[in-house]
Structures are given as C-alpha cells and as structure tokens.
PDB file of N, CA and C in Angstrom:
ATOM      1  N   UNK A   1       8.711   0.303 -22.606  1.00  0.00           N
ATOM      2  CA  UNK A   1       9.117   0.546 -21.233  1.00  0.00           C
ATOM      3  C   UNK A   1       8.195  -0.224 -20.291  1.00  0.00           C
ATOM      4  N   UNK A   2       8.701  -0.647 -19.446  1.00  0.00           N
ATOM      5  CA  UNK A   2       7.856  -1.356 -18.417  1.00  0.00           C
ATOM      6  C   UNK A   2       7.229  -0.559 -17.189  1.00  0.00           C
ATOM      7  N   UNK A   3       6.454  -0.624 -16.476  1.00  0.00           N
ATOM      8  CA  UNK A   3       5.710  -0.176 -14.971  1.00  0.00           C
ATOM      9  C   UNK A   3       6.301  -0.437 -13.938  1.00  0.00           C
ATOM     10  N   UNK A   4       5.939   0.210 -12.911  1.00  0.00           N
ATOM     11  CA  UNK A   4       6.863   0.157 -11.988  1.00  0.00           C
ATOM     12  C   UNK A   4       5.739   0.755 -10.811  1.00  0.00           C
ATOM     13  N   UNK A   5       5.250   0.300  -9.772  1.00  0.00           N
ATOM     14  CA  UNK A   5       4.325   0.865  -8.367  1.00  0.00           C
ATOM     15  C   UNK A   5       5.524   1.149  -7.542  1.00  0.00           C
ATOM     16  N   UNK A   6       5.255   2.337  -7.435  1.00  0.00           N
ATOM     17  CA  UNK A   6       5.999   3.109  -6.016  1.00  0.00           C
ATOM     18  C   UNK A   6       5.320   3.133  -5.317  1.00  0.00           C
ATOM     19  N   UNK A   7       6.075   2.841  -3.958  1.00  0.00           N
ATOM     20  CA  UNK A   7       5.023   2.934  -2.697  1.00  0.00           C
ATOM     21  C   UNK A   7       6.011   3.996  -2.016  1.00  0.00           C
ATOM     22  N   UNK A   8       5.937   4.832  -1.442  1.00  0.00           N
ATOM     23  CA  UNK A   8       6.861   5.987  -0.379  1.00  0.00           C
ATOM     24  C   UNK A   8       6.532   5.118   1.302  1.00  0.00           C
ATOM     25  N   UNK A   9       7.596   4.967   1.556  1.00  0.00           N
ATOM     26  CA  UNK A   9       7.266   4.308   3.133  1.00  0.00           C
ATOM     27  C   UNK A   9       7.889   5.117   3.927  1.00  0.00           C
ATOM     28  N   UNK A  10       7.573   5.325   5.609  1.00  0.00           N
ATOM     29  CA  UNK A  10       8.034   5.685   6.526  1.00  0.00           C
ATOM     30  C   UNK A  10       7.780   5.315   8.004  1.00  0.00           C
ATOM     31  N   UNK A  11       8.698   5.226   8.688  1.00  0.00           N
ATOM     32  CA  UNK A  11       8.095   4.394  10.007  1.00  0.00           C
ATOM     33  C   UNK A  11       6.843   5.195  10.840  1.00  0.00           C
ATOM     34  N   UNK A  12       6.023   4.371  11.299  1.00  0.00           N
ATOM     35  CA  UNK A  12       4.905   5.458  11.811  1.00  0.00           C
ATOM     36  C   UNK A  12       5.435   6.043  12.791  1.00  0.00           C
ATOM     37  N   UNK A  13       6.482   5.630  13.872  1.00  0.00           N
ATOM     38  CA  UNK A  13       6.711   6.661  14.752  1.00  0.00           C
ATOM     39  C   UNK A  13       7.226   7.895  14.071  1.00  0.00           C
ATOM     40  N   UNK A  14       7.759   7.837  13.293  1.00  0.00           N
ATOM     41  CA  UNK A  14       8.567   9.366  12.743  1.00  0.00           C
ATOM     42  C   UNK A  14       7.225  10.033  11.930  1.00  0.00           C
ATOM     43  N   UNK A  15       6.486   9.425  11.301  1.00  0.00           N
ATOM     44  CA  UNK A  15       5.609  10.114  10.353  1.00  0.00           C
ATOM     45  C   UNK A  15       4.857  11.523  10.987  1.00  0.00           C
ATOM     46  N   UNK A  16       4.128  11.241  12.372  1.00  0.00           N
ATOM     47  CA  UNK A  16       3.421  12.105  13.135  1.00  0.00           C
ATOM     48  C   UNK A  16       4.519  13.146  13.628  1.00  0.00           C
ATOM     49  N   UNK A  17       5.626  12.461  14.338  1.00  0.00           N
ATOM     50  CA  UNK A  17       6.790  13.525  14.625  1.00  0.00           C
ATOM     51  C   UNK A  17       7.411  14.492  13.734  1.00  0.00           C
ATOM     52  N   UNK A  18       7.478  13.952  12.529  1.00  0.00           N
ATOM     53  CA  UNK A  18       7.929  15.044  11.441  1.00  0.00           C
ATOM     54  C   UNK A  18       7.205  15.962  11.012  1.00  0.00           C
ATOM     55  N   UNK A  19       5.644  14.937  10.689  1.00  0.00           N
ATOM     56  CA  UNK A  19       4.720  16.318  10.160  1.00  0.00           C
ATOM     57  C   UNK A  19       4.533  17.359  11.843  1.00  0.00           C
ATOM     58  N   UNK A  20       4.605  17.406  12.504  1.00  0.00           N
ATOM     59  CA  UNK A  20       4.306  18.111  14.144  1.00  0.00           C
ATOM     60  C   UNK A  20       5.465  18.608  13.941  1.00  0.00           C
ATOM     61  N   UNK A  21       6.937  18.588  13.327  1.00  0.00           N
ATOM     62  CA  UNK A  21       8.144  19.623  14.134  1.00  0.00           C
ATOM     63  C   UNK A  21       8.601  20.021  12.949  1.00  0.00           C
ATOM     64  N   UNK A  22       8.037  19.723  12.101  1.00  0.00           N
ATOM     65  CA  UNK A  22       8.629  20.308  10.670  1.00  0.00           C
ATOM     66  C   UNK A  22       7.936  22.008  10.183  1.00  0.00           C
ATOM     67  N   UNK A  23       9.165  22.932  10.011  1.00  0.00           N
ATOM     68  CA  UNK A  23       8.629  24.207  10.387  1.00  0.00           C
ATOM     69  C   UNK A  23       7.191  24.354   8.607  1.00  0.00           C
ATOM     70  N   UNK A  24       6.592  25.365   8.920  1.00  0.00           N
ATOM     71  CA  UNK A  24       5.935  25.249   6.928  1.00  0.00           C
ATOM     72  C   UNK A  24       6.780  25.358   6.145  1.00  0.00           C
ATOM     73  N   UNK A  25       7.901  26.421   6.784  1.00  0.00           N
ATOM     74  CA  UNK A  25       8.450  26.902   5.232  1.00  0.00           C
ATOM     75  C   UNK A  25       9.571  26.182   4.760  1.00  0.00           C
ATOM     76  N   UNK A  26       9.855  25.096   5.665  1.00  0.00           N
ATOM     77  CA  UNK A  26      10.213  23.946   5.568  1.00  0.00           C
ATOM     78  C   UNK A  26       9.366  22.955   4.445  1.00  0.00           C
ATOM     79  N   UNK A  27       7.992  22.282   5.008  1.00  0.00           N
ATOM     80  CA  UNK A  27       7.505  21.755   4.566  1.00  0.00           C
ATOM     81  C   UNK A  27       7.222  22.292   2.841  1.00  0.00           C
ATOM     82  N   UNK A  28       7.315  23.468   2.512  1.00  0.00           N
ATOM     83  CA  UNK A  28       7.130  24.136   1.260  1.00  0.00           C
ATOM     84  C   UNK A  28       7.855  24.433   0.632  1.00  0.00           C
ATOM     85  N   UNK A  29       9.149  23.922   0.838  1.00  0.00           N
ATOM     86  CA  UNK A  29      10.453  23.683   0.433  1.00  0.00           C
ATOM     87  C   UNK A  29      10.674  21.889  -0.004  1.00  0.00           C
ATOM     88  N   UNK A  30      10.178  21.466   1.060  1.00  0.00           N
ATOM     89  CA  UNK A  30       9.936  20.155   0.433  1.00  0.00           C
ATOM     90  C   UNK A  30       9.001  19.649  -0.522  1.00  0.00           C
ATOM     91  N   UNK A  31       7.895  20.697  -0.769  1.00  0.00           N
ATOM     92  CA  UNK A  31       6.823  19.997  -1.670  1.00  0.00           C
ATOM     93  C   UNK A  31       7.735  20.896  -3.256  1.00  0.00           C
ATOM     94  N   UNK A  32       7.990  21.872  -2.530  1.00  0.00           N
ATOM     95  CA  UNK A  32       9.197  22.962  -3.947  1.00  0.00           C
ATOM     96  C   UNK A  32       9.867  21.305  -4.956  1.00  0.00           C
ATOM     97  N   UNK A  33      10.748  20.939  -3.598  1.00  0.00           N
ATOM     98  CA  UNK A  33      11.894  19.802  -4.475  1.00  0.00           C
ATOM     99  C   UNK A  33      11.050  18.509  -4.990  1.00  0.00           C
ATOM    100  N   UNK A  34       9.874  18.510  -4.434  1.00  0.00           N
ATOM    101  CA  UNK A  34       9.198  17.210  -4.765  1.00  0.00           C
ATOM    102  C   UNK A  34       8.811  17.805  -6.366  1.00  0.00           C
ATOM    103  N   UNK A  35       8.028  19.268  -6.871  1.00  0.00           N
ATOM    104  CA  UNK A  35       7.584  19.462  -7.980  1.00  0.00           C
ATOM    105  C   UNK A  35       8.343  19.544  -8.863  1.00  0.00           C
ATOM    106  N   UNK A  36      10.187  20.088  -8.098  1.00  0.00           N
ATOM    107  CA  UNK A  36      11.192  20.049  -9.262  1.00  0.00           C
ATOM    108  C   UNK A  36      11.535  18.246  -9.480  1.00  0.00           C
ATOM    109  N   UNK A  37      10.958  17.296  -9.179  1.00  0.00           N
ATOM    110  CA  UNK A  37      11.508  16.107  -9.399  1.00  0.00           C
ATOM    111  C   UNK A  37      10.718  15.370  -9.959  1.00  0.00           C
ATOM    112  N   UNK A  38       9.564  15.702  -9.987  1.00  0.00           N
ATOM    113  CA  UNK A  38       8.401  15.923 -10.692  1.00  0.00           C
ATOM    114  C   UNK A  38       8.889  15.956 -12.116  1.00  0.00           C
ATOM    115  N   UNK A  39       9.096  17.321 -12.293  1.00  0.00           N
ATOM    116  CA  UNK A  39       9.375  17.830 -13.471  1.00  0.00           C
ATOM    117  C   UNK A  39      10.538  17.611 -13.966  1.00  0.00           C
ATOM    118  N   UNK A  40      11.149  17.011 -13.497  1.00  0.00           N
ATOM    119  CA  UNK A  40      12.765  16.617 -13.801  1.00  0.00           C
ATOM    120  C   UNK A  40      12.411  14.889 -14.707  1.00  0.00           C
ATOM    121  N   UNK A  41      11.434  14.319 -13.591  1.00  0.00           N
ATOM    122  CA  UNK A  41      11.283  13.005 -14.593  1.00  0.00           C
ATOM    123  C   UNK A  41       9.874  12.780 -14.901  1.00  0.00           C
ATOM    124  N   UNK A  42       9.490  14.029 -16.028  1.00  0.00           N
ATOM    125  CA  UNK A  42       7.762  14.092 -16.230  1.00  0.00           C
ATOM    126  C   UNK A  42       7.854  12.821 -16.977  1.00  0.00           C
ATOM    127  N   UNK A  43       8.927  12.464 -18.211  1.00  0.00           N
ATOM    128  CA  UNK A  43       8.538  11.502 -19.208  1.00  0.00           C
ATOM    129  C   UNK A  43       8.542   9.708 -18.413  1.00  0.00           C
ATOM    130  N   UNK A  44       9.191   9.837 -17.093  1.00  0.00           N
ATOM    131  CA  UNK A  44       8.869   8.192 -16.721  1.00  0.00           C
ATOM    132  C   UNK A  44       7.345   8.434 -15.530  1.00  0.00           C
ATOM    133  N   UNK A  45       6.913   9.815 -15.355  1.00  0.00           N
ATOM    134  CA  UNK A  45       5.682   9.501 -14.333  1.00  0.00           C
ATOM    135  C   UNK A  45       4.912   8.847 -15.404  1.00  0.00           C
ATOM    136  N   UNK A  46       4.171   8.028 -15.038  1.00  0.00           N
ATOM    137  CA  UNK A  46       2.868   7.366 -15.797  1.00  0.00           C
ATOM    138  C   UNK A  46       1.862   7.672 -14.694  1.00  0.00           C
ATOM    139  N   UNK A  47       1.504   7.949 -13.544  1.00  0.00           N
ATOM    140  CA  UNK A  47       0.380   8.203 -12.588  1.00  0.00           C
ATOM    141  C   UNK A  47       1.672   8.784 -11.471  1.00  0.00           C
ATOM    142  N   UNK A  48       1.121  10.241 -11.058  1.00  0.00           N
ATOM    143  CA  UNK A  48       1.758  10.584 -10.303  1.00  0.00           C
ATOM    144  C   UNK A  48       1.496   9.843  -8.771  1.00  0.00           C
ATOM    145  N   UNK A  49       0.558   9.765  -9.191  1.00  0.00           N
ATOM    146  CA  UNK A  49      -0.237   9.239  -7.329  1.00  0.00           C
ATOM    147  C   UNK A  49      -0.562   9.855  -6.659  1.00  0.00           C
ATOM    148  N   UNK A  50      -0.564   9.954  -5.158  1.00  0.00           N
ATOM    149  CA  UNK A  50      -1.126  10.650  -4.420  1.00  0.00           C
ATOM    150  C   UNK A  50      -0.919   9.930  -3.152  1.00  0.00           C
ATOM    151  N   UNK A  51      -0.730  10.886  -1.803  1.00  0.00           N
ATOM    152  CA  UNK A  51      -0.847  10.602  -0.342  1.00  0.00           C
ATOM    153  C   UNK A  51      -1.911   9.281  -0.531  1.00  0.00           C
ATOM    154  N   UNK A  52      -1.269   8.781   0.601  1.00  0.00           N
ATOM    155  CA  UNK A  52      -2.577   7.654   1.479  1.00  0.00           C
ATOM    156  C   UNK A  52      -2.365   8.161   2.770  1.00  0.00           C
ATOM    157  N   UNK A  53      -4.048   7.944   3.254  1.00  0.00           N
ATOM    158  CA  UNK A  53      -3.939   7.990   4.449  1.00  0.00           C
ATOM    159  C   UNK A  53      -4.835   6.722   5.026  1.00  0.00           C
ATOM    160  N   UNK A  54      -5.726   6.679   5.981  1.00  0.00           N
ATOM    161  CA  UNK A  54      -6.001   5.710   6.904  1.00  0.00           C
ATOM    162  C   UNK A  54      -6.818   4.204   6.166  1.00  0.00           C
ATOM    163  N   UNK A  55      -6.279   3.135   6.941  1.00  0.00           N
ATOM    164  CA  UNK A  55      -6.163   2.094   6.120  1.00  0.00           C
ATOM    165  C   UNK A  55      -7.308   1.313   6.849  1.00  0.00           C
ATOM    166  N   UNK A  56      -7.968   0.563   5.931  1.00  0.00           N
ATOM    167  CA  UNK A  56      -9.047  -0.998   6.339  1.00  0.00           C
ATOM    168  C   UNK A  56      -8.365  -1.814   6.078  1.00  0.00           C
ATOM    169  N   UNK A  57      -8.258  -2.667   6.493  1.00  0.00           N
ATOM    170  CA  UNK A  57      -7.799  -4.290   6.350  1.00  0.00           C
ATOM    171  C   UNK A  57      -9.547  -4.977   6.277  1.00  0.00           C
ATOM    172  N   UNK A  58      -9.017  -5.746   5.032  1.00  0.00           N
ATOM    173  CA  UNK A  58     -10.424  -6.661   4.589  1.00  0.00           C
ATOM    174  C   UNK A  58      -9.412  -8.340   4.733  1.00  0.00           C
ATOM    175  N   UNK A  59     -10.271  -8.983   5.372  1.00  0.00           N
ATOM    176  CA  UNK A  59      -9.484 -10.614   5.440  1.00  0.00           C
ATOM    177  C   UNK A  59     -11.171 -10.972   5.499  1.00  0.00           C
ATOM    178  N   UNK A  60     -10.861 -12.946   5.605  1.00  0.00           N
ATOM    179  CA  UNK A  60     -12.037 -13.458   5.495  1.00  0.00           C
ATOM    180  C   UNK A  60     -12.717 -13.089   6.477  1.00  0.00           C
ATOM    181  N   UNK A  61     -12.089 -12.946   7.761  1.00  0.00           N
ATOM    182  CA  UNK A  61     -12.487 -12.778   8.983  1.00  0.00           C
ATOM    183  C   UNK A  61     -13.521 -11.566   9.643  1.00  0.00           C
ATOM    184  N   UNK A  62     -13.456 -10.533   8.536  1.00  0.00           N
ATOM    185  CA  UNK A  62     -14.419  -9.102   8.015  1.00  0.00           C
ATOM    186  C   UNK A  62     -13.179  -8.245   8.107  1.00  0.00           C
ATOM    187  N   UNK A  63     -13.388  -7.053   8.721  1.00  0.00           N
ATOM    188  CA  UNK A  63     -12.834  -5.387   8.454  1.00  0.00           C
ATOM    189  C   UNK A  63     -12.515  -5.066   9.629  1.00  0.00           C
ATOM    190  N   UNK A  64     -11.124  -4.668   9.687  1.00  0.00           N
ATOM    191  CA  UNK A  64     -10.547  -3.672  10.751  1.00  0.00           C
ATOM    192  C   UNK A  64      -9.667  -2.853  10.612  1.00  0.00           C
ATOM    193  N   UNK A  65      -9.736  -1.800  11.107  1.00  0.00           N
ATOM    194  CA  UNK A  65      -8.442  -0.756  11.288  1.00  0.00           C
ATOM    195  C   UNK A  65      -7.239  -1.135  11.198  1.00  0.00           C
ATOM    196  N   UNK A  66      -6.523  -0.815  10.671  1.00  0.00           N
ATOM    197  CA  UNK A  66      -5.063  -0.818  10.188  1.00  0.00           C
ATOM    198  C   UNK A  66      -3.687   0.313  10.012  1.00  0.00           C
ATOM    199  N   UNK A  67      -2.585   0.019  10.613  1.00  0.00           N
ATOM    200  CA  UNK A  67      -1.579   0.333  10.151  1.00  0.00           C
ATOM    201  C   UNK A  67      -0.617  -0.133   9.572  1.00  0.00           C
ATOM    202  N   UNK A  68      -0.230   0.846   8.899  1.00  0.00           N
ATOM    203  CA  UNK A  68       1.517   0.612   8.002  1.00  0.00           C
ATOM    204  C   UNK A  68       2.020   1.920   8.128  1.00  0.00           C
ATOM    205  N   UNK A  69       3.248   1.661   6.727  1.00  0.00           N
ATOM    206  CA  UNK A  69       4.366   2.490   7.250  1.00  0.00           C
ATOM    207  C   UNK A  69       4.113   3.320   5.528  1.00  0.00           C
ATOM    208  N   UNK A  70       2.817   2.635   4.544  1.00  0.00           N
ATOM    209  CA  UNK A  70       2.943   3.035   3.298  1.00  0.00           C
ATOM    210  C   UNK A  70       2.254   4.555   3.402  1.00  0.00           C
ATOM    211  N   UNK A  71       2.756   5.978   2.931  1.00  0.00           N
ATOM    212  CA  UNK A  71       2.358   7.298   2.929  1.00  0.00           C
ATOM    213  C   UNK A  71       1.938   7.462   1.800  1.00  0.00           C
ATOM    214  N   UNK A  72       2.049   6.694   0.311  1.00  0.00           N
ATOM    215  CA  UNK A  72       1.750   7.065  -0.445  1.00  0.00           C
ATOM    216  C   UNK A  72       2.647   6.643  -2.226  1.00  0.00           C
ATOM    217  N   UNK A  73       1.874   6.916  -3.133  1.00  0.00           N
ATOM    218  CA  UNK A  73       2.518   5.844  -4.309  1.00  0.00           C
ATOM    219  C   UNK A  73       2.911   6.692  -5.643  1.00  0.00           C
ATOM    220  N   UNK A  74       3.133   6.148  -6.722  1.00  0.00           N
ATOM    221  CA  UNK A  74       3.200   6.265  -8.124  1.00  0.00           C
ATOM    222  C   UNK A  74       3.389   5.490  -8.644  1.00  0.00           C
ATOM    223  N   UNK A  75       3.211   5.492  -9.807  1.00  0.00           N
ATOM    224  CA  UNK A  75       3.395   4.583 -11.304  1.00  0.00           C
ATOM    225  C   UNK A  75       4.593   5.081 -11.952  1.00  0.00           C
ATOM    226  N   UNK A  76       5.736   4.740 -12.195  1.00  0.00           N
ATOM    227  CA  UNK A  76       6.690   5.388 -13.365  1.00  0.00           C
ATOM    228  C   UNK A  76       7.079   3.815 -14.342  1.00  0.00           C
ATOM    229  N   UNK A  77       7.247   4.627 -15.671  1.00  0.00           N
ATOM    230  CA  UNK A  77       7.552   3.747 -16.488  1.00  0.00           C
ATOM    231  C   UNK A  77       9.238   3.904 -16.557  1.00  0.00           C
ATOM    232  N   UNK A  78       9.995   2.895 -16.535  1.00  0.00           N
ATOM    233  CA  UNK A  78      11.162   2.903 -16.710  1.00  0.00           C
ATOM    234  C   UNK A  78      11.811   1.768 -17.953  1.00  0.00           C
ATOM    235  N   UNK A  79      13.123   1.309 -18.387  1.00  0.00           N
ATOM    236  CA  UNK A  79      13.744   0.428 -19.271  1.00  0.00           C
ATOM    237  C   UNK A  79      13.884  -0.546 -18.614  1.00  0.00           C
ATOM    238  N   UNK A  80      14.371  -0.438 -17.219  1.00  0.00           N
ATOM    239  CA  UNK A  80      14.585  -1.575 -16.637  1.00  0.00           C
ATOM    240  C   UNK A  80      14.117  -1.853 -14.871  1.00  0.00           C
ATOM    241  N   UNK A  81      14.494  -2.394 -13.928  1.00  0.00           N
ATOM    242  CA  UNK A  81      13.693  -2.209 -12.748  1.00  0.00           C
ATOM    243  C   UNK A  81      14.937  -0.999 -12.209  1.00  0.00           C
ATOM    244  N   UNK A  82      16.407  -1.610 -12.418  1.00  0.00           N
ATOM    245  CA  UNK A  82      17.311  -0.691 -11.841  1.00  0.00           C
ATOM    246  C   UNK A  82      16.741   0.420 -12.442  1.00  0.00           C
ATOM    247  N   UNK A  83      17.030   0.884 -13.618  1.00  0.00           N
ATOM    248  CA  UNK A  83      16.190   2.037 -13.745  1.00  0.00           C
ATOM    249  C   UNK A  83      15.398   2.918 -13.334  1.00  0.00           C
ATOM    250  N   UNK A  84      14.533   2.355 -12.753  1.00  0.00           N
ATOM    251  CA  UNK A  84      13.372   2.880 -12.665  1.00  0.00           C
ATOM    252  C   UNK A  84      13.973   3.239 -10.768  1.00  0.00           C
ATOM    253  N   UNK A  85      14.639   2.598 -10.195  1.00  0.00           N
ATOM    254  CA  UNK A  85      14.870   2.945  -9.077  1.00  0.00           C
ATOM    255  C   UNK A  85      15.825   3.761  -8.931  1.00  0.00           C
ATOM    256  N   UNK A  86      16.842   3.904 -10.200  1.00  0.00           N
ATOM    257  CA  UNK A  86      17.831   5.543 -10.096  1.00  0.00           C
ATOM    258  C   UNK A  86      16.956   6.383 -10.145  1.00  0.00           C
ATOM    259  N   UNK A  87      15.634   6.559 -10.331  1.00  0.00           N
ATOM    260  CA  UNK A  87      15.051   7.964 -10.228  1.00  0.00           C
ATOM    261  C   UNK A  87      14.769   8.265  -9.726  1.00  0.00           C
ATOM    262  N   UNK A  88      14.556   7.326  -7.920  1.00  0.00           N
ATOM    263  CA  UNK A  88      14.571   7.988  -6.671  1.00  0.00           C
ATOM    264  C   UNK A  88      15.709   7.706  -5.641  1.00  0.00           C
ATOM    265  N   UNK A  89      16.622   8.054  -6.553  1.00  0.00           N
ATOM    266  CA  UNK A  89      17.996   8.275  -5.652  1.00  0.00           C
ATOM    267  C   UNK A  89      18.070  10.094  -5.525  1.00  0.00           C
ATOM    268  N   UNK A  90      17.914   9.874  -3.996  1.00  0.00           N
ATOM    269  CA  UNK A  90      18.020  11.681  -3.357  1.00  0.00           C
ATOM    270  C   UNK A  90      16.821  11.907  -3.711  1.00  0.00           C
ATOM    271  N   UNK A  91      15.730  11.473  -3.547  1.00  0.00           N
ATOM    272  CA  UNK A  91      14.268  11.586  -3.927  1.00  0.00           C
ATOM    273  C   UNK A  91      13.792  12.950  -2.069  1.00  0.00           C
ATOM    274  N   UNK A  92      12.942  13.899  -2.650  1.00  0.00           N
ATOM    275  CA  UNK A  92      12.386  14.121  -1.253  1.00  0.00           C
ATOM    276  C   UNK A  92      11.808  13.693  -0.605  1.00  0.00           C
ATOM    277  N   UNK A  93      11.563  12.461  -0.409  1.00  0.00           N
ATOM    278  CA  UNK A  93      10.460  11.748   0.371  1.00  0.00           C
ATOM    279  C   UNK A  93      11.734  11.617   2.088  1.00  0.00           C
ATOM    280  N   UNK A  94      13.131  11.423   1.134  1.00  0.00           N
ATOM    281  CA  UNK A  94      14.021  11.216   2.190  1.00  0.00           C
ATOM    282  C   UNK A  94      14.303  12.061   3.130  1.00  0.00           C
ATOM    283  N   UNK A  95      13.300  12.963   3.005  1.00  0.00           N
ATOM    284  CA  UNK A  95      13.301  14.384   4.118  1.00  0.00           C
ATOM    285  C   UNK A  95      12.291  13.940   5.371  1.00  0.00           C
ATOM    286  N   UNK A  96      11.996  12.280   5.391  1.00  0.00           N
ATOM    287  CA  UNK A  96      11.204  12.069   6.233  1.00  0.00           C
ATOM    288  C   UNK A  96      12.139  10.846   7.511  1.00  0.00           C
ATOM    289  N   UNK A  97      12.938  11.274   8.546  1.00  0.00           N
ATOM    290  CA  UNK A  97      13.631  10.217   9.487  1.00  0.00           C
ATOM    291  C   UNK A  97      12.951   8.583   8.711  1.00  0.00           C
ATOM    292  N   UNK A  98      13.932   8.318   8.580  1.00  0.00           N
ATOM    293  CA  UNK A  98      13.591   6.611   7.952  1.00  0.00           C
ATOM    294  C   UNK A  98      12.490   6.261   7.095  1.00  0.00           C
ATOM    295  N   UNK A  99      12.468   7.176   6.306  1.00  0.00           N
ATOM    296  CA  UNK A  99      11.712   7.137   4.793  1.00  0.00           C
ATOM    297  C   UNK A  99      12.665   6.433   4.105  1.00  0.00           C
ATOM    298  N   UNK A 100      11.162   5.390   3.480  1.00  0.00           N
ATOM    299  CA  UNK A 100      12.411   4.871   2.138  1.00  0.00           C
ATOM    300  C   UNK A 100      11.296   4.457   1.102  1.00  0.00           C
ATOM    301  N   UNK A 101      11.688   3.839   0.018  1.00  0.00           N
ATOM    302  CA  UNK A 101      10.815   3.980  -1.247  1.00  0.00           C
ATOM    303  C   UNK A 101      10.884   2.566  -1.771  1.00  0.00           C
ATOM    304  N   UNK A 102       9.837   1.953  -1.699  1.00  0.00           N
ATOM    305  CA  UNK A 102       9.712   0.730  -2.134  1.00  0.00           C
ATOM    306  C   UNK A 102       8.957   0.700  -3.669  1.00  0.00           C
ATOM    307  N   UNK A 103      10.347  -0.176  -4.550  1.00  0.00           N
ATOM    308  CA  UNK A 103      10.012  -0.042  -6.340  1.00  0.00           C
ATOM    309  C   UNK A 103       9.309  -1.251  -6.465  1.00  0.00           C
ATOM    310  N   UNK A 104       7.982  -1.468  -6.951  1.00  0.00           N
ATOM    311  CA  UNK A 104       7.451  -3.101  -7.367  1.00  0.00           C
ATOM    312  C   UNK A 104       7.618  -3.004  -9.028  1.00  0.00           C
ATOM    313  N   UNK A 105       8.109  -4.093  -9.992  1.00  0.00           N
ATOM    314  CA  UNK A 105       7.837  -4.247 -11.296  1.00  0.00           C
ATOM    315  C   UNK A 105       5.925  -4.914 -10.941  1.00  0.00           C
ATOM    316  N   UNK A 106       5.403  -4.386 -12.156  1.00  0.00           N
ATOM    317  CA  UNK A 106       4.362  -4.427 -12.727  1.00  0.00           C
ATOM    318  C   UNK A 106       4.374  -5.542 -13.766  1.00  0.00           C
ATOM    319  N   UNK A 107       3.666  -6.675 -13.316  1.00  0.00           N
ATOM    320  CA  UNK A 107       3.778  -7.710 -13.470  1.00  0.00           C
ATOM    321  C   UNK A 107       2.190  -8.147 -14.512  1.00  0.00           C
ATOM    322  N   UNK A 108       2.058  -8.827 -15.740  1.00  0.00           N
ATOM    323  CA  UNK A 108       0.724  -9.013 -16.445  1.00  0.00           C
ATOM    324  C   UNK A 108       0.312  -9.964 -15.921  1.00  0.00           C
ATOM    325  N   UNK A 109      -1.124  -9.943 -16.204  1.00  0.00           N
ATOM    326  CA  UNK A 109      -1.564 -11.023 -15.529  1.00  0.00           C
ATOM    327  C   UNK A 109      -1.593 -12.143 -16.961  1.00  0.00           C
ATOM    328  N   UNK A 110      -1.831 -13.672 -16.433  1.00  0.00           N
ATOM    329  CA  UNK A 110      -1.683 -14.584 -17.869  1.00  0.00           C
ATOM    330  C   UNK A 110      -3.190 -14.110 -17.988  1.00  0.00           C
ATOM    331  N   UNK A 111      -3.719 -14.548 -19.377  1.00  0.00           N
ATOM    332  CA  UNK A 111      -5.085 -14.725 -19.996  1.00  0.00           C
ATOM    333  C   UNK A 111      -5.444 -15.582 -19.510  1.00  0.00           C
TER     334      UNK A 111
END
C-alpha cells in the first residue's frame, strides 16, 4: 500500500468564526463523528496526526509569522491515490464553512 499526507484545510476567515459560534455540544458531536471515522478506517490510518496551529515561515531571508488555511494532517495508507481520497468523502472536517482536505501521494526519495 502506498502513503498518502493529509492536510485538513479551511479558509481562515471561517476557522475563528466557527470555532466562536459553534455551540460545545455541537463541537462534541463533531469530535464523536471524527472518532467514529477514526475507527471506521483504523487499518488505512498510518499516523493519525494532529491539529496545527501557529506557523513560522523560514526563507533565506530569516523568520516570520505566517498564515494559511492548513488546520491540521494525517498519514493514511491506501491501494491507490483515488483510494485513499474515498476515505474522506463526508469526512467531519466538512463541518467547517469551506473546509476541504488536501490528499498528497508520498513520494521516495532516489538514493
């Protein structure tokens, strides 16, 4: 099976607005469907991942503060790339206004 980096994206204007108007028992309903999906595709997680939050940008130029729209990632192993991206069709991340889920293949490096 091959690798696969998930990145969870969402536009920053909605990110702050959702987490601010989203009721808890809401929000604990959403982390509910995130653990049943979880557990629905334990055998392709290879690294569940975890939230990101605030970003550095390193260039030649030195270090500065940064935004994006990336909230956070995983690793799943899938057969193929389509594959690996039917498993976040109706994913909960889509409980976020213009969330969407960006699939990278995992690519070797040559020797």
């Amino acid at each position: 099976m091959a690798k696969f980096f998930v990145l969870y994206m969402a536009p920053l204007s909605e990110i702050g607005k959702w987490m601010k108007d989203t009721k808890p028992e809401d929000m604990k309903k959403g982390m509910e469907e995130w653990a049943t999906w979880m557990k629905d595709n334990k055998k392709n997680i290879a690294n569940i991942g975890a939230p990101l939050g605030k970003t550095k940008r390193v260039t030649s130029s030195g270090v500065s503060d940064a935004k994006n729209e990336v909230t956070g990632y995983s690793i799943v192993e899938a057969d193929s790339h389509d594959a690996a991206t039917k498993l976040f069709e109706g994913h909960p991340h889509f409980q976020i206004p213009g969330g969407y889920i960006d699939v990278l293949s995992i690519t070797h490096m040559p020797s």
